[in-house]
N, C-alpha and C. Protein backbone atom coordinates (compact mmCIF):
# COMPACT_ATOMS: atom_id res chain seq x y z
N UNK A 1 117.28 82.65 100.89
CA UNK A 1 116.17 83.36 101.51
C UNK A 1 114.97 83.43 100.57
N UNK A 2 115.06 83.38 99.26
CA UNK A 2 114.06 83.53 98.36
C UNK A 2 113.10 82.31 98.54
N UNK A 3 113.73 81.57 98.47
CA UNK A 3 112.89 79.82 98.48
C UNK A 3 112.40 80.03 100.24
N UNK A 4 113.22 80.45 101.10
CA UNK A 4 112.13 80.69 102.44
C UNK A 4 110.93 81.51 102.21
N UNK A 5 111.22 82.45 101.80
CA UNK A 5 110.04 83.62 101.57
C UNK A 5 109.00 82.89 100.75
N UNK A 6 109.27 81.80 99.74
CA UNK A 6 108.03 81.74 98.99
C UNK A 6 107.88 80.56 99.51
N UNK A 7 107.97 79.91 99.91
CA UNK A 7 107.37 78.97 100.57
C UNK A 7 106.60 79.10 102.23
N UNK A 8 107.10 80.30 102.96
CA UNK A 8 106.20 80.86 103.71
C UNK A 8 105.46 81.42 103.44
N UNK A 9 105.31 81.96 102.31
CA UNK A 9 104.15 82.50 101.10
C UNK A 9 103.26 81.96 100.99
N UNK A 10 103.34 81.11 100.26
CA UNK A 10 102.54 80.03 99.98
C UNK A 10 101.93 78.78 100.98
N UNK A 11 102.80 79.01 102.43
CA UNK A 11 102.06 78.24 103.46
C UNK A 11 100.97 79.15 103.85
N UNK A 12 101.42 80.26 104.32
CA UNK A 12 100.58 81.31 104.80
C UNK A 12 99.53 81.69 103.87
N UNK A 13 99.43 81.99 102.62
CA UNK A 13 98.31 81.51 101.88
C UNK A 13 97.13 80.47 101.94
N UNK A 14 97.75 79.35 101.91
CA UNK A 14 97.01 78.10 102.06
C UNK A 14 96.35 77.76 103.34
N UNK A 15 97.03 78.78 104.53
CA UNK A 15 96.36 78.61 106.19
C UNK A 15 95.62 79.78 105.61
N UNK A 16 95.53 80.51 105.23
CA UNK A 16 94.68 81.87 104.97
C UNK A 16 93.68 80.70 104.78
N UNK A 17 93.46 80.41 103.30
CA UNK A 17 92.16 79.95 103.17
C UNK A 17 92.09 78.72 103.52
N UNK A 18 92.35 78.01 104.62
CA UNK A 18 92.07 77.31 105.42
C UNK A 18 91.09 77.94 106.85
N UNK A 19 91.82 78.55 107.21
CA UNK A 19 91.06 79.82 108.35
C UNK A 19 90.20 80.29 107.49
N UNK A 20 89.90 81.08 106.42
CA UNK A 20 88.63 82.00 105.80
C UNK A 20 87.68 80.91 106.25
N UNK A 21 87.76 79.60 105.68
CA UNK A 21 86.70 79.00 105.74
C UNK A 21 86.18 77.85 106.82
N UNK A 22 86.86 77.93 107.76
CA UNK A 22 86.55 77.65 109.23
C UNK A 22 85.52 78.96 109.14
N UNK A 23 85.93 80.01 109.54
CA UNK A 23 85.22 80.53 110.21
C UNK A 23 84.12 81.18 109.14
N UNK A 24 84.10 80.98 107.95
CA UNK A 24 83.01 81.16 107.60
C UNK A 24 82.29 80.15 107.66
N UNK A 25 82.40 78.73 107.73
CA UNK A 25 81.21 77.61 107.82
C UNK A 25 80.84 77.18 109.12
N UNK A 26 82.36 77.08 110.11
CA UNK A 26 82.20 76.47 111.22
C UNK A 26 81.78 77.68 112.39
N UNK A 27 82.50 78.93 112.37
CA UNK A 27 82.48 79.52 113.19
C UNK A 27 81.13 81.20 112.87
N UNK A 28 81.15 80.43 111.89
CA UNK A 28 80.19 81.89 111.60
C UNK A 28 78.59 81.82 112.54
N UNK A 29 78.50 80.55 112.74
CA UNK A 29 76.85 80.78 113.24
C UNK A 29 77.01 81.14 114.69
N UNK A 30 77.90 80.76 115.13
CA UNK A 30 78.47 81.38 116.74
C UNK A 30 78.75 82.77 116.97
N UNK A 31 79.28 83.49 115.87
CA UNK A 31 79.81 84.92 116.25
C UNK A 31 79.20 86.05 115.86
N UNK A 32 79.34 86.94 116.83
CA UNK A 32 78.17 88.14 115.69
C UNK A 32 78.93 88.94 115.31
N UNK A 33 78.21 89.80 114.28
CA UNK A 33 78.88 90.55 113.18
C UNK A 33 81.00 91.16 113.99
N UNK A 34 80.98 91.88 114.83
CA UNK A 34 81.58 92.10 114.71
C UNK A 34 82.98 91.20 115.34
N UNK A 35 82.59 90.13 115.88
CA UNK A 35 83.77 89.10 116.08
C UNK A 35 83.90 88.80 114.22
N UNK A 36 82.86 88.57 113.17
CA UNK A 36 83.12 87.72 112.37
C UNK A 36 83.86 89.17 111.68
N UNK A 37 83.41 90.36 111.65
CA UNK A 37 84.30 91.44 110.97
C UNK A 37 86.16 91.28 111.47
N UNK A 38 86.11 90.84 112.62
CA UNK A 38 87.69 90.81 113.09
C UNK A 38 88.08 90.16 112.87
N UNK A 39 87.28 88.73 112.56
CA UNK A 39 88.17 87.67 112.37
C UNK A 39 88.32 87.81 110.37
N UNK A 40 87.43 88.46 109.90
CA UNK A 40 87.76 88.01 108.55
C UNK A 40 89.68 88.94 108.21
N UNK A 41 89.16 90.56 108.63
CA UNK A 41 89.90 91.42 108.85
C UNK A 41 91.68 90.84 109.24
N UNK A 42 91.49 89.88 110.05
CA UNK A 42 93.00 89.08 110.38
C UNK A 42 93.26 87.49 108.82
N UNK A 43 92.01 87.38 108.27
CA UNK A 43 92.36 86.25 107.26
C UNK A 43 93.00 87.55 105.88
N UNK A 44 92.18 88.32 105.74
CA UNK A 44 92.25 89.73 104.62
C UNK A 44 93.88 90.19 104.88
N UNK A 45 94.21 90.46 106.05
CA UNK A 45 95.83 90.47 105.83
C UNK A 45 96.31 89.85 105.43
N UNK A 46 96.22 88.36 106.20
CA UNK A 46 97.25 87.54 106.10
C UNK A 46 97.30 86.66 104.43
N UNK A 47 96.18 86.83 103.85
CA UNK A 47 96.43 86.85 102.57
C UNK A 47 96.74 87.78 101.30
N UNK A 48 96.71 89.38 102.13
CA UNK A 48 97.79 90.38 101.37
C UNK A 48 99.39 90.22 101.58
N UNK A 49 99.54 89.65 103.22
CA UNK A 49 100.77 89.93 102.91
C UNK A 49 101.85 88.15 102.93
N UNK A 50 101.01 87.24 102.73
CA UNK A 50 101.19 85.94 102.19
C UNK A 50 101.61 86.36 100.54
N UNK A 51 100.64 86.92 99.97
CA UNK A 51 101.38 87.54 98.28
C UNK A 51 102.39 88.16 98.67
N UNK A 52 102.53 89.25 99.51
CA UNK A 52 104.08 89.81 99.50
C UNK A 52 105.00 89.37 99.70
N UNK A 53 104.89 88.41 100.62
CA UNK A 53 106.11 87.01 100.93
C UNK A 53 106.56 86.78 99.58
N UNK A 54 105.50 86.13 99.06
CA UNK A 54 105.79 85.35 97.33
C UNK A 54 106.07 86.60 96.10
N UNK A 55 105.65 87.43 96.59
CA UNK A 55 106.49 88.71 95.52
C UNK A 55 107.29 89.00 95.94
N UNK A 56 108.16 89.25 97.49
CA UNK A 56 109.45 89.55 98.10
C UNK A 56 110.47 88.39 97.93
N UNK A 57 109.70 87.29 97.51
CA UNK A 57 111.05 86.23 96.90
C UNK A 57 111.29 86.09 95.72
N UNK A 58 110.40 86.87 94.85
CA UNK A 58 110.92 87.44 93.47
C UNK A 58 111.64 88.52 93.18
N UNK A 59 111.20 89.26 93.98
CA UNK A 59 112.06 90.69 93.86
C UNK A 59 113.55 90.61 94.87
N UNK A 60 113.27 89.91 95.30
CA UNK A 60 114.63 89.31 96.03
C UNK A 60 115.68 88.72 95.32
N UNK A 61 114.98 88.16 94.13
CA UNK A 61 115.98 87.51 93.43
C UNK A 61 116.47 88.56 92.51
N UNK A 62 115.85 90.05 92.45
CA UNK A 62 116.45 90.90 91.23
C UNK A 62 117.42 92.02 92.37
N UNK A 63 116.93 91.90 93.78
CA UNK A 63 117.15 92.83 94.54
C UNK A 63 117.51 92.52 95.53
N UNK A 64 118.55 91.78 95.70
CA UNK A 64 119.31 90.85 96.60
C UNK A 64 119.68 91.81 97.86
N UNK A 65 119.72 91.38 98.57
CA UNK A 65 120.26 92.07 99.88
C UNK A 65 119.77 91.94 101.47
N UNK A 66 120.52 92.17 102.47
CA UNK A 66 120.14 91.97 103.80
C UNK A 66 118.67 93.02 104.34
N UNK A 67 118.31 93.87 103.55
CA UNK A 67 116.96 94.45 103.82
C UNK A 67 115.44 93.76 103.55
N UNK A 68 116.00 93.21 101.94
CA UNK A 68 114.99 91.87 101.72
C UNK A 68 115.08 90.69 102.60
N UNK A 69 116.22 90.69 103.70
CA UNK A 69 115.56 89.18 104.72
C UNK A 69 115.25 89.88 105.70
N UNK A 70 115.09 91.37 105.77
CA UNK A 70 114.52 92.09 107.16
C UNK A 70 112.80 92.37 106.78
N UNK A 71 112.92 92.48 105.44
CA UNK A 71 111.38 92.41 104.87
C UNK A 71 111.10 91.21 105.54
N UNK A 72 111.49 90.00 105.04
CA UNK A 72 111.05 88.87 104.74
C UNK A 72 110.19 88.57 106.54
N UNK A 73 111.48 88.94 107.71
CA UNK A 73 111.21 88.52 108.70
C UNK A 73 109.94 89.63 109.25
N UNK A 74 109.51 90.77 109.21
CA UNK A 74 108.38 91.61 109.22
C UNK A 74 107.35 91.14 108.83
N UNK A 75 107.28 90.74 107.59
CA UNK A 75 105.99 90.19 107.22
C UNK A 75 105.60 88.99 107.36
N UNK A 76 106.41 88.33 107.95
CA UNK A 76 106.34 86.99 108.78
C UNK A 76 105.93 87.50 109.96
N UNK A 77 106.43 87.74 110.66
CA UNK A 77 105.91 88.63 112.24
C UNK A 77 104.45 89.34 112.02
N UNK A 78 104.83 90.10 110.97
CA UNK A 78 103.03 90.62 110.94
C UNK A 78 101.90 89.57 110.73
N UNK A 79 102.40 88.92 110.15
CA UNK A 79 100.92 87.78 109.67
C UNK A 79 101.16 87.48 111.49
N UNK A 80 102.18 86.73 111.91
CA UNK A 80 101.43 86.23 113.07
C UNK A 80 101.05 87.00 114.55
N UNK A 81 101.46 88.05 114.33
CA UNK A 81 101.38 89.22 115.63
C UNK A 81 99.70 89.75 115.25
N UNK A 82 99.61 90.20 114.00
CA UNK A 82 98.17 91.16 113.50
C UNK A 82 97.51 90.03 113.59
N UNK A 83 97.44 88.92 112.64
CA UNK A 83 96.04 88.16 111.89
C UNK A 83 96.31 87.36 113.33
N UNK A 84 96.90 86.79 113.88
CA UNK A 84 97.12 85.89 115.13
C UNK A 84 95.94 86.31 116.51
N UNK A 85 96.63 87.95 116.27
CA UNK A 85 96.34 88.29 117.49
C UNK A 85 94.62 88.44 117.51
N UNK A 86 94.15 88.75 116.14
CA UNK A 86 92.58 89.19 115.94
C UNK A 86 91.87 87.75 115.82
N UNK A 87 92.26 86.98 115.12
CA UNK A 87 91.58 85.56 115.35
C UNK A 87 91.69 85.14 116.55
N UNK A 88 92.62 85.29 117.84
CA UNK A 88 92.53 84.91 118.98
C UNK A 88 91.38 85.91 119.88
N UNK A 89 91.71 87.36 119.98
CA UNK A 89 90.13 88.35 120.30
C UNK A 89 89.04 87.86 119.88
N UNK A 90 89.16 87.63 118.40
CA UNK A 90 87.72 87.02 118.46
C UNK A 90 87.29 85.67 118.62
N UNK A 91 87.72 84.52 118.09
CA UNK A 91 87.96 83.21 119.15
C UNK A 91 87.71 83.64 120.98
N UNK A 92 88.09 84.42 121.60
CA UNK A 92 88.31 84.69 122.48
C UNK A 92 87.18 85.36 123.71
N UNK A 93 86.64 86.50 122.70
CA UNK A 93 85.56 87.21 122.76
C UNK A 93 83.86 86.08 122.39
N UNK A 94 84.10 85.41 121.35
CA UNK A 94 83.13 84.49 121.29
C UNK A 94 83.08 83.16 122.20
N UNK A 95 83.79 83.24 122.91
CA UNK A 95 83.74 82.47 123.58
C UNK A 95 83.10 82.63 125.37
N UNK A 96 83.10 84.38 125.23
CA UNK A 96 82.68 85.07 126.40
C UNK A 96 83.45 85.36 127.37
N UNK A 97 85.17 85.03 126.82
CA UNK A 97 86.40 85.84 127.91
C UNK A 97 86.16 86.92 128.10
N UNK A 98 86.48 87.31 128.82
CA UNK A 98 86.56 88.59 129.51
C UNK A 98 88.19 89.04 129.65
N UNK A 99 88.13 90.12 129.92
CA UNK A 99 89.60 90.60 130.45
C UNK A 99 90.49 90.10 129.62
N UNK A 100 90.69 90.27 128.57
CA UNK A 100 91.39 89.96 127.48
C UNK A 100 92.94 89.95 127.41
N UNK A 101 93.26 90.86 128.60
CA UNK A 101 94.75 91.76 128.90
C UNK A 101 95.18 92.27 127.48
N UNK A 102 96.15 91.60 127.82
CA UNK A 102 97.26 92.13 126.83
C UNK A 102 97.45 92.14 125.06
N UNK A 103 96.09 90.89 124.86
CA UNK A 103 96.26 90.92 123.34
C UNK A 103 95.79 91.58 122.35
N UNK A 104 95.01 92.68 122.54
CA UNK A 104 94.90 93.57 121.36
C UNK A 104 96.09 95.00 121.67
N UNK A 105 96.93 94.68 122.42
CA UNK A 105 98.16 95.42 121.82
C UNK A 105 98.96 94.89 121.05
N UNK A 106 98.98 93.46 121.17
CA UNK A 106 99.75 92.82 119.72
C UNK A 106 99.21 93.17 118.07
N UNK A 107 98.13 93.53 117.98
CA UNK A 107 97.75 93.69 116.74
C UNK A 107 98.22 94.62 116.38
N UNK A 108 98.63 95.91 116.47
CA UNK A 108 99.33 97.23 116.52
C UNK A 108 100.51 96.74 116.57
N UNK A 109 101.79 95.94 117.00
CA UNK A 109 102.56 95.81 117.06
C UNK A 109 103.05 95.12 115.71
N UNK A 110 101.99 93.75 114.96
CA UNK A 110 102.01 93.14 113.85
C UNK A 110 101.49 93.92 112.57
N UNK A 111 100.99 95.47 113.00
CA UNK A 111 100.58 96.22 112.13
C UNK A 111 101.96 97.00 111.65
N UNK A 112 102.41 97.55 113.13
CA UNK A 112 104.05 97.87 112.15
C UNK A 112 105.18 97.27 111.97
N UNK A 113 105.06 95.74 112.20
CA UNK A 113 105.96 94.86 111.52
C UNK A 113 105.38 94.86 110.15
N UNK A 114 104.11 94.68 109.67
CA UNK A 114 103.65 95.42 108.00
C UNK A 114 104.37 96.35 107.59
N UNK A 115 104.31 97.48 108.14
CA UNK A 115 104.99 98.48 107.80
C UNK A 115 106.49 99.00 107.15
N UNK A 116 106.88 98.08 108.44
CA UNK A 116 108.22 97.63 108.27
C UNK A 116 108.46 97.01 107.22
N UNK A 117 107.73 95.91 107.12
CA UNK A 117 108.40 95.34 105.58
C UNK A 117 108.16 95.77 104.53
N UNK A 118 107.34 96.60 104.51
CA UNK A 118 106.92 97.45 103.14
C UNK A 118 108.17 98.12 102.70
N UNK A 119 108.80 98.84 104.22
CA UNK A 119 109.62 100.12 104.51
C UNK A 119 111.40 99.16 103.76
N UNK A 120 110.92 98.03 104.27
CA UNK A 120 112.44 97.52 103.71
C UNK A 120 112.04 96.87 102.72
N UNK A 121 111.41 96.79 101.89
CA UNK A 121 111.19 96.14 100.65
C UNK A 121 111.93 97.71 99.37
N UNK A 122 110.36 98.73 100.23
CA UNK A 122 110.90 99.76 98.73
C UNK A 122 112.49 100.27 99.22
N UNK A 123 113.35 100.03 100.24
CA UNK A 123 114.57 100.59 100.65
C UNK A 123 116.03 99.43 99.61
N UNK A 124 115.02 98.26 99.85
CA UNK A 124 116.29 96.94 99.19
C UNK A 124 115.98 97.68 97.52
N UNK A 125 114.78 97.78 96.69
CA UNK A 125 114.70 98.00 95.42
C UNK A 125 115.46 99.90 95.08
N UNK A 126 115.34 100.47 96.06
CA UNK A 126 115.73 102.09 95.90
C UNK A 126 117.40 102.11 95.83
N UNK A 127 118.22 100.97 97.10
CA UNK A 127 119.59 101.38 97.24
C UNK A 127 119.96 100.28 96.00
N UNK A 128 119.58 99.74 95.18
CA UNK A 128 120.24 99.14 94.21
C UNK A 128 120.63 100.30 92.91
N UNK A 129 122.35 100.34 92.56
CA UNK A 129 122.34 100.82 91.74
C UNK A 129 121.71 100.82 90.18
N UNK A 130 121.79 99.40 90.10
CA UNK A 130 121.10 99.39 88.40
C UNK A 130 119.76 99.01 88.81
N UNK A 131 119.29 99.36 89.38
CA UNK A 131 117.72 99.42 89.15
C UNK A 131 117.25 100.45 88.15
C-alpha cells in the first residue's frame, strides 16, 4: 500500500500542476474572478492532499495498519470528489450551464473524505504501541 499511496501522490501532484496551469494560461482569459477562485481552490487541495498521499506512504511504513489504507482511500476520494467536482462547476459555469443539479453536493462530500483521512491517519499513528 505504501508504493500505491506514493505513487498516487506523486501522480496527483503532477495533474495538480498540470491543471494549475491550464487554467492559468489557457483558461484564465475566459473565466471571471470567481470561476478562476474555484477552480484554483480545487488545484490548492489537490496539491495539499497529493503531499499527504506521499507522507501517508511514509508514515505507513512506520505505522503500518488497515487505517493507513482507509486514509489512503479518503484522500484519494477527496482529491477526486472536492478538486473534481469544483473544476467541473467551474468548467461548467464558464461555459454558461445552467442548472448544474447535483454537483456542488459532491464537493462537501470530497471535503469529508479529507477529513476522514486526516481522522485515520492521526488514529493509525495514536493506536500504535511504540510510538
Amino acid at each position: 500500500m505504501h508504493k500505491q499511496a506514493l505513487i498516487t501522490g506523486l501522480i496527483c501532484a503532477g495533474l495538480g500542476v498540470v491543471i494549475g496551469a491550464f487554467a492559468a494560461h489557457g483558461l484564465k482569459p475566459r473565466m471571471d474572478l470567481v470561476q478562476q477562485q474555484t477552480f484554483e481552490t480545487g488545484v490548492r487541495y489537490q496539491m495539499y492532499h497529493s503531499f499527504a498521499l506521499i507522507a501517508l506512504a511514509l508514515i505507513g511504513a512506520h505505522f503500518p495498519g488497515e487505517k493507513i489504507h482507509w486514509a489512503f482511500i479518503c484522500f484519494t476520494l477527496g482529491i477526486i470528489c472536492f478538486s473534481g467536482s469544483l473544476y467541473a462547476l467551474a468548467l461548467l459555469k464558464m461555459n454558461g450551464k445552467v442548472g448544474l443539479g447535483g454537483i456542488g453536493i459532491i464537493t462537501p462530500i470530497g471535503g469529508l473524505f479529507f477529513i476522514l483521512g486526516w481522522l485515520f491517519t492521526l488514529l493509525s499513528v495514536l493506536q500504535q504501541k511504540n510510538a
